[in-house]
C-alpha atoms as a PDB file:
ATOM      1  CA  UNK A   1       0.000   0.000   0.000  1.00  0.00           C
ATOM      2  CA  UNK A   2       3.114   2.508   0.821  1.00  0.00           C
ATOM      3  CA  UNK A   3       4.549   1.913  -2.606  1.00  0.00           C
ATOM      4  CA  UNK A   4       1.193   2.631  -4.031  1.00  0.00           C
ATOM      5  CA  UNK A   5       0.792   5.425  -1.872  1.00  0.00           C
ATOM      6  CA  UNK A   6       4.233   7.072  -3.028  1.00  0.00           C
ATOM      7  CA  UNK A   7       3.777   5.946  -6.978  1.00  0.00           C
ATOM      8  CA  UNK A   8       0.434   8.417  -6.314  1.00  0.00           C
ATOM      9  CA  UNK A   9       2.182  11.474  -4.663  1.00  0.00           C
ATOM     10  CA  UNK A  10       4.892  11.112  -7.475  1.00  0.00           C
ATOM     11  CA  UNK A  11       2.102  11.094 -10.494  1.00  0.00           C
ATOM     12  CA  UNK A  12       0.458  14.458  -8.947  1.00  0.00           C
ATOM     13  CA  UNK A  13       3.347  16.434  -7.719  1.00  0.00           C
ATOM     14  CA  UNK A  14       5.257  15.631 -11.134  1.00  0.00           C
ATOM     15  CA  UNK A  15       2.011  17.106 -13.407  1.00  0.00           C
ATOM     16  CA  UNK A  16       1.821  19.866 -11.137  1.00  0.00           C
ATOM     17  CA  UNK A  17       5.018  21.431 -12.451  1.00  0.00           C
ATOM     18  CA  UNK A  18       4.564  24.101 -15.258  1.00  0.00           C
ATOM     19  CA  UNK A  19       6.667  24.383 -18.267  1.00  0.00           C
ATOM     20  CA  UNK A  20      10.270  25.122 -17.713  1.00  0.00           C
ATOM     21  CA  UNK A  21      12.539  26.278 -20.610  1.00  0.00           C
ATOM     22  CA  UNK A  22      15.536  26.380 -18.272  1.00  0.00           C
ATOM     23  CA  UNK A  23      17.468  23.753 -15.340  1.00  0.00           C
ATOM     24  CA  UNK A  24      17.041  26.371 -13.174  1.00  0.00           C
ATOM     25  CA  UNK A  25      13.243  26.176 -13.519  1.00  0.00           C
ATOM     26  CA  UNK A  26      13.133  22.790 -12.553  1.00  0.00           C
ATOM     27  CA  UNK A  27      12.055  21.813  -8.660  1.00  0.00           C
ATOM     28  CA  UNK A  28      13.267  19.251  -7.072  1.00  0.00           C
ATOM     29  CA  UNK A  29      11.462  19.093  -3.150  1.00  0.00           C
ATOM     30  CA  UNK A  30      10.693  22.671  -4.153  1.00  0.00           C
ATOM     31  CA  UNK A  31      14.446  23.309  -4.442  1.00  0.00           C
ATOM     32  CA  UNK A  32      15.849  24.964  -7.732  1.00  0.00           C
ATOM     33  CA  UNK A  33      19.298  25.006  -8.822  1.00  0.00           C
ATOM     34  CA  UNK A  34      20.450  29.068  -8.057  1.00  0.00           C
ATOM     35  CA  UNK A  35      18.551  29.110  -4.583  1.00  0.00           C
ATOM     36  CA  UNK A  36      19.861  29.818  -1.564  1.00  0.00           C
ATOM     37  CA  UNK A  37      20.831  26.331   0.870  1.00  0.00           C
ATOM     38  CA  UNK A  38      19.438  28.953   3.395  1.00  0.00           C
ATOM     39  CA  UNK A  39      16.113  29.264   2.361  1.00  0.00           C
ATOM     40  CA  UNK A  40      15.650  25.786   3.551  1.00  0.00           C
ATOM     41  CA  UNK A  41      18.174  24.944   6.490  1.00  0.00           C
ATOM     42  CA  UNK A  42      19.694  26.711   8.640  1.00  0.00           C
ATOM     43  CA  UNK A  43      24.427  27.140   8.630  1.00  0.00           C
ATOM     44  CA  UNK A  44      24.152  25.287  11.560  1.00  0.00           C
ATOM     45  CA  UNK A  45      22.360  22.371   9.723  1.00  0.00           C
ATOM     46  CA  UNK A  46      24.351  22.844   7.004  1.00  0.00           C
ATOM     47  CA  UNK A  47      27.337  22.401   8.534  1.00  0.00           C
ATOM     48  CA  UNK A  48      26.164  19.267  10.963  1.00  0.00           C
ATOM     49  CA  UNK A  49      24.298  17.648   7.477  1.00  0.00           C
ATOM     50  CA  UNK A  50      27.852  17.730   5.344  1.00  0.00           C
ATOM     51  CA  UNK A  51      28.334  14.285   4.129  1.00  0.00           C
ATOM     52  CA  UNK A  52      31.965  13.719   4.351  1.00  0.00           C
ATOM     53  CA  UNK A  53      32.983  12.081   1.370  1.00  0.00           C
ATOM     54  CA  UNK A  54      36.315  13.192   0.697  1.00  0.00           C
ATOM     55  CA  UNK A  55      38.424  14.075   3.749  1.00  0.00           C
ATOM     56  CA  UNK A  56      40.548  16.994   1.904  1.00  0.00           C
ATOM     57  CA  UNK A  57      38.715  20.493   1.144  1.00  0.00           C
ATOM     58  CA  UNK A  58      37.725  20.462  -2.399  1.00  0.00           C
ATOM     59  CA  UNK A  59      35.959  23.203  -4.400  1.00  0.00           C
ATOM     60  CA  UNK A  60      32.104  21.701  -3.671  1.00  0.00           C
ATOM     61  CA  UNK A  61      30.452  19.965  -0.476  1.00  0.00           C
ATOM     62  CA  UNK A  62      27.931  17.862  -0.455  1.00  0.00           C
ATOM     63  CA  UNK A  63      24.950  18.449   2.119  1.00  0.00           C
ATOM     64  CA  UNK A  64      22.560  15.963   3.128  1.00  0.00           C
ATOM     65  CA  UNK A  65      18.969  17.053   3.650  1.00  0.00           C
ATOM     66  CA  UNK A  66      16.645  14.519   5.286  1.00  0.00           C
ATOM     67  CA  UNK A  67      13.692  16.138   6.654  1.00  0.00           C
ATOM     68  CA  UNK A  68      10.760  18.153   5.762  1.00  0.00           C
ATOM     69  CA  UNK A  69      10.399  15.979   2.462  1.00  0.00           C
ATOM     70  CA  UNK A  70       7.374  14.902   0.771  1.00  0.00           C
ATOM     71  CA  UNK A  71       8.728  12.910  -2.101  1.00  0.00           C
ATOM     72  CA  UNK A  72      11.692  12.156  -1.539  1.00  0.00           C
ATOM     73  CA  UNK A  73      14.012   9.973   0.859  1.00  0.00           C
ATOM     74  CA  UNK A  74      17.276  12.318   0.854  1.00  0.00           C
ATOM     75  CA  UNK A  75      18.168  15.115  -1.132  1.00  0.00           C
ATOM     76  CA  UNK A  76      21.761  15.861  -1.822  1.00  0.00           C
ATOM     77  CA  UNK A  77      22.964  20.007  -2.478  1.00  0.00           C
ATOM     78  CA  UNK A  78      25.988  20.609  -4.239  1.00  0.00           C
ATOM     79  CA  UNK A  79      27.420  23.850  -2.878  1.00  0.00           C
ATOM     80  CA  UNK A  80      31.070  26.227  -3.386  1.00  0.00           C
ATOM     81  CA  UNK A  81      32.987  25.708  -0.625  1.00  0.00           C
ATOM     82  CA  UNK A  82      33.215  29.134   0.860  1.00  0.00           C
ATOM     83  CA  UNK A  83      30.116  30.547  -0.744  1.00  0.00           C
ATOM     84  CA  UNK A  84      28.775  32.838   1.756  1.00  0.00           C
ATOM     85  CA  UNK A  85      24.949  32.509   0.021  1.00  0.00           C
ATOM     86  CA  UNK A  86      25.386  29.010  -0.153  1.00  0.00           C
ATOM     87  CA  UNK A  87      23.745  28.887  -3.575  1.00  0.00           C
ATOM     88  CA  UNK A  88      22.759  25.461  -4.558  1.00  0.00           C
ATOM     89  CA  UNK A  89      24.884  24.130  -7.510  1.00  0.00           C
ATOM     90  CA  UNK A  90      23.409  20.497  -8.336  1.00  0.00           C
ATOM     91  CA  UNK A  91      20.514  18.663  -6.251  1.00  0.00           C
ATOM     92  CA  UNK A  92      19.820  15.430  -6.259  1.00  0.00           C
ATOM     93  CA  UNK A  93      16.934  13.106  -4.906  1.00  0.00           C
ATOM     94  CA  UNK A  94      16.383   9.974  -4.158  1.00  0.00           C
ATOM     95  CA  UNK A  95      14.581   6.721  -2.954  1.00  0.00           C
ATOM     96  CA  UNK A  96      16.089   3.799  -1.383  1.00  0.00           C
ATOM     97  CA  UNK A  97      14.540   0.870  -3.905  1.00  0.00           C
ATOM     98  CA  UNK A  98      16.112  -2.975  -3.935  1.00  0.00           C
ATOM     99  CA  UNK A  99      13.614  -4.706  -6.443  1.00  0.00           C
ATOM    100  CA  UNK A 100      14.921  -3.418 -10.042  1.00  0.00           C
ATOM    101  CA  UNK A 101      11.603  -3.818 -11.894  1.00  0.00           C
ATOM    102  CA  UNK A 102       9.627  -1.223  -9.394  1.00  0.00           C
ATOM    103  CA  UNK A 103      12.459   1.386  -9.591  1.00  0.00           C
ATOM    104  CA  UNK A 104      12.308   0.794 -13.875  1.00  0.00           C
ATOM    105  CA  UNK A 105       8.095   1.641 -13.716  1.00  0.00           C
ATOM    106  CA  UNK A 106       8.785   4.601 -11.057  1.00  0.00           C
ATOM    107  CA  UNK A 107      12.227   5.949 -13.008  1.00  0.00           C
ATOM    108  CA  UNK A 108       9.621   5.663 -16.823  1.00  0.00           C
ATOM    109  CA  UNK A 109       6.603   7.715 -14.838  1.00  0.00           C
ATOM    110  CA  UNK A 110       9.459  10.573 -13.614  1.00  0.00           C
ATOM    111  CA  UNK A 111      10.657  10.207 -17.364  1.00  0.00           C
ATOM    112  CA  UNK A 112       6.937  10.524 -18.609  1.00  0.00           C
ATOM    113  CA  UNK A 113       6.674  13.723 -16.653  1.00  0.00           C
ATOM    114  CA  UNK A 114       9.626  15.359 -17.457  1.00  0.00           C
ATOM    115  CA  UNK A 115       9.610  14.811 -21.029  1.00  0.00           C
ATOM    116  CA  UNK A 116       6.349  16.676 -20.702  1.00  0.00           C
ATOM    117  CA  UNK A 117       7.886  19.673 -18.974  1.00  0.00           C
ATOM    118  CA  UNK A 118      10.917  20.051 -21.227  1.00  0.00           C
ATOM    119  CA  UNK A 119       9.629  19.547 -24.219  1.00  0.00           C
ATOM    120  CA  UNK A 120      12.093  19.695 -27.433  1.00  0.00           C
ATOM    121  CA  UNK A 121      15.346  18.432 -25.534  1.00  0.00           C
ATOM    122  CA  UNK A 122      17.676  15.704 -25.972  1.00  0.00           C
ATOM    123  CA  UNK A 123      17.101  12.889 -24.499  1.00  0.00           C
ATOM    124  CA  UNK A 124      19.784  10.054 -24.202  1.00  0.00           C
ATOM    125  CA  UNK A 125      19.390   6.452 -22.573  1.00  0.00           C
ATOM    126  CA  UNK A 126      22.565   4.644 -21.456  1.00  0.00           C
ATOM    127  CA  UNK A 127      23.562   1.640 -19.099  1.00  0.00           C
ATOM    128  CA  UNK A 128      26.445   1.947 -17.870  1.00  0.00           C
ATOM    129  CA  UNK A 129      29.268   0.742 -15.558  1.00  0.00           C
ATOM    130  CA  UNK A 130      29.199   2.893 -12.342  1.00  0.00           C
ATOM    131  CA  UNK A 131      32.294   4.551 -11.831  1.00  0.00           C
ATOM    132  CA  UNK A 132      32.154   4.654  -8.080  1.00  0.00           C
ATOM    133  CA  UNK A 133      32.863   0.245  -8.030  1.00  0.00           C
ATOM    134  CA  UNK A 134      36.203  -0.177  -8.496  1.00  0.00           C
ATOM    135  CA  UNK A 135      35.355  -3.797  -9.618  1.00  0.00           C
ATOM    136  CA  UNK A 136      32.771  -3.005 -12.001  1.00  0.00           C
ATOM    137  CA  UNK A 137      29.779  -4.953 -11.042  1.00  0.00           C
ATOM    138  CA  UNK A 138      27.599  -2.321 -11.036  1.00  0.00           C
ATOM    139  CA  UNK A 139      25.222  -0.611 -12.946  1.00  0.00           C
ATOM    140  CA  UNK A 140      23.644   2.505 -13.825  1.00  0.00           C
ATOM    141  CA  UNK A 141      20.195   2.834 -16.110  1.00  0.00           C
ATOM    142  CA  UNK A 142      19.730   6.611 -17.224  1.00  0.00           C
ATOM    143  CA  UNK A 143      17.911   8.520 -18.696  1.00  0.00           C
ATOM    144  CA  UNK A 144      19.062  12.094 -19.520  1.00  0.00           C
ATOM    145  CA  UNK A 145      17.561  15.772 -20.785  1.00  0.00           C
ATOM    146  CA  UNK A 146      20.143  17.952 -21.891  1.00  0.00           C
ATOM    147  CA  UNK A 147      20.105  21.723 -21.656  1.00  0.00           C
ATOM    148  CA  UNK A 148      22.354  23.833 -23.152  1.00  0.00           C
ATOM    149  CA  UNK A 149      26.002  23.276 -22.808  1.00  0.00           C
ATOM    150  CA  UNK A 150      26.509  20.423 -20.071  1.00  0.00           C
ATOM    151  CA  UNK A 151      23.353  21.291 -17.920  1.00  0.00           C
ATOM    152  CA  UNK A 152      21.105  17.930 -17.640  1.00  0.00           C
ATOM    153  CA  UNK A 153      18.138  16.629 -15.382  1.00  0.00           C
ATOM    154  CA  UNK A 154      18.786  12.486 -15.115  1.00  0.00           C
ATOM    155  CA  UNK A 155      17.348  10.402 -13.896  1.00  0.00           C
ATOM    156  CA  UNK A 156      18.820   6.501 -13.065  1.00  0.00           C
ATOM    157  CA  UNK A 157      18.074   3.107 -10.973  1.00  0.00           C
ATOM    158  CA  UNK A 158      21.172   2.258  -9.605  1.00  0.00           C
ATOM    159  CA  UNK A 159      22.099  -1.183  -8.604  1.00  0.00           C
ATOM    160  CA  UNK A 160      25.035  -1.634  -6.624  1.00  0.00           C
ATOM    161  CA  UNK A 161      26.808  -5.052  -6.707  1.00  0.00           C
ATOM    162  CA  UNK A 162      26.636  -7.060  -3.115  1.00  0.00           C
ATOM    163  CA  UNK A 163      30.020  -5.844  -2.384  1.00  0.00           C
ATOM    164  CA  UNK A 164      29.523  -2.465  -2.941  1.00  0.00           C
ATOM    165  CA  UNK A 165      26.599  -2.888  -0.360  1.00  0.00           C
ATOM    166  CA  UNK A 166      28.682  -5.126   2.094  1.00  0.00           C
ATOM    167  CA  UNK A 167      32.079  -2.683   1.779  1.00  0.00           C
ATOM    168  CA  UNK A 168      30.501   0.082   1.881  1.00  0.00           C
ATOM    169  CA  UNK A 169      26.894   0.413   2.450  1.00  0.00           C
ATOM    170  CA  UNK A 170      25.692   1.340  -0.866  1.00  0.00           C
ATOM    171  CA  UNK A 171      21.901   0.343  -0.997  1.00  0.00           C
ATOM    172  CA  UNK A 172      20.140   0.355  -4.504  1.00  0.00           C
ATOM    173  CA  UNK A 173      18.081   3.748  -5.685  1.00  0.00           C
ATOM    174  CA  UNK A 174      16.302   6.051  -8.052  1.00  0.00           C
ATOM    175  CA  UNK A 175      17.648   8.910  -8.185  1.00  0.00           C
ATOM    176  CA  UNK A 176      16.778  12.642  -9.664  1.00  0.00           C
ATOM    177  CA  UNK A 177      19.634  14.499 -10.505  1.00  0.00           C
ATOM    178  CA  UNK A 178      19.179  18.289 -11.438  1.00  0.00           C
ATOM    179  CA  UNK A 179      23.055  18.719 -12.773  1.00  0.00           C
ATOM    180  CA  UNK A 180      24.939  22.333 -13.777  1.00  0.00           C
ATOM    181  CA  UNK A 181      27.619  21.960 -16.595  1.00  0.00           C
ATOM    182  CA  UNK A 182      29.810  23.714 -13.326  1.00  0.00           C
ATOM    183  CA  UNK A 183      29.237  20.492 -11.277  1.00  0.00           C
ATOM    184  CA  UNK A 184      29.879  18.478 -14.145  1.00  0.00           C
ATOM    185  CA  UNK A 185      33.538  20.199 -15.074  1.00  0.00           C
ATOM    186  CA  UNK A 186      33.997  19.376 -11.143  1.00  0.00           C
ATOM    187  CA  UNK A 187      33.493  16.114 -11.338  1.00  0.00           C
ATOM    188  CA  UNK A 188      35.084  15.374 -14.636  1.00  0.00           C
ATOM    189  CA  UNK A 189      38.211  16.900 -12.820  1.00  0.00           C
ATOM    190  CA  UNK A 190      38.142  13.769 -10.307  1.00  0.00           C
ATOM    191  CA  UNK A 191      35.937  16.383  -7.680  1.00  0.00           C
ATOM    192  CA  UNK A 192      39.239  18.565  -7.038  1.00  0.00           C
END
């Protein structure tokens, strides 16, 4: 009934959205790419929700934001390190989802939607190898709108290979990924 529940609040949130013609007119947990981290957390909870996933500085920090969602699990917010408006550089959402075949129907409706919002963009579908298992076992099912330049919204089921979730806790996902060609340079660079 929950998974029914949630397939429901995705279907009308999603056609609620009006037409965008820009990334930065996307919402994602009524976050948009350009906002302020502020408007929605405090620096305090900024600073106590930064995932540490790299234990250098580098030029972007990840910060996890867990409550106050309605469709969503976690949301992720790419921000500039030092950035005293904390503007949000890349979001992503996502669900925690282990059976492959539910996250495919949920990851086609979010397509579905979008497709309707941007219309006229490229769209791209890949598998691929996920970069982040060094053996290779995993995969990643996307599909991808691109913007101008490098700017894309993408969405994927990720499946992480049992020793990816045994080593180091990866659990299996759909994910919504509102990306800036900026955090896409960064990332390209190795996330220097």
């Amino acid at each position: 009934m929950r998974v029914f529940i949630t397939v429901l609040v995705l279907i009308f949130s999603f056609q609620s959205w009006t037409k965008a013609d820009d990334i930065s007119d996307f919402e994602i947990e009524g976050m948009s790419i350009g906002d302020s981290a502020l408007d929605y957390m405090t620096i305090d909870e900024i600073k106590q929700n930064t995932l540490q996933y790299w234990t250098d500085k580098r030029k972007y920090y990840v910060v996890a934001k867990i409550d106050n969602l309605k469709l969503f699990e976690q949301v992720e917010l790419y921000i500039k390190t030092n950035d005293k408006n904390y503007e949000i550089k890349t979001i992503l959402a996502g669900f925690f989802i282990d059976d492959l075949n539910t996250c495919f129907k949920r990851k086609k409706k979010i397509e579905e939607d979008i497709g309707s919002l941007f219309s006229g963009l490229e769209k791209l579908i890949d598998t691929k190898i996920s970069e982040a298992d060094p053996a290779g076992n995993s995969k990643q099912y996307i599909t991808q709108y691109n913007f101008d330049s490098k700017n894309h919204i993408r969405i994927e089921c990720v499946k992480w290979s049992n020793e990816m979730k045994q080593d180091v806790n990866y659990n299996d996902s759909l994910n919504l990924v509102a990306m800036t060609d900026e955090i896409w340079d960064w990332i390209g660079s190795g996330y220097r």
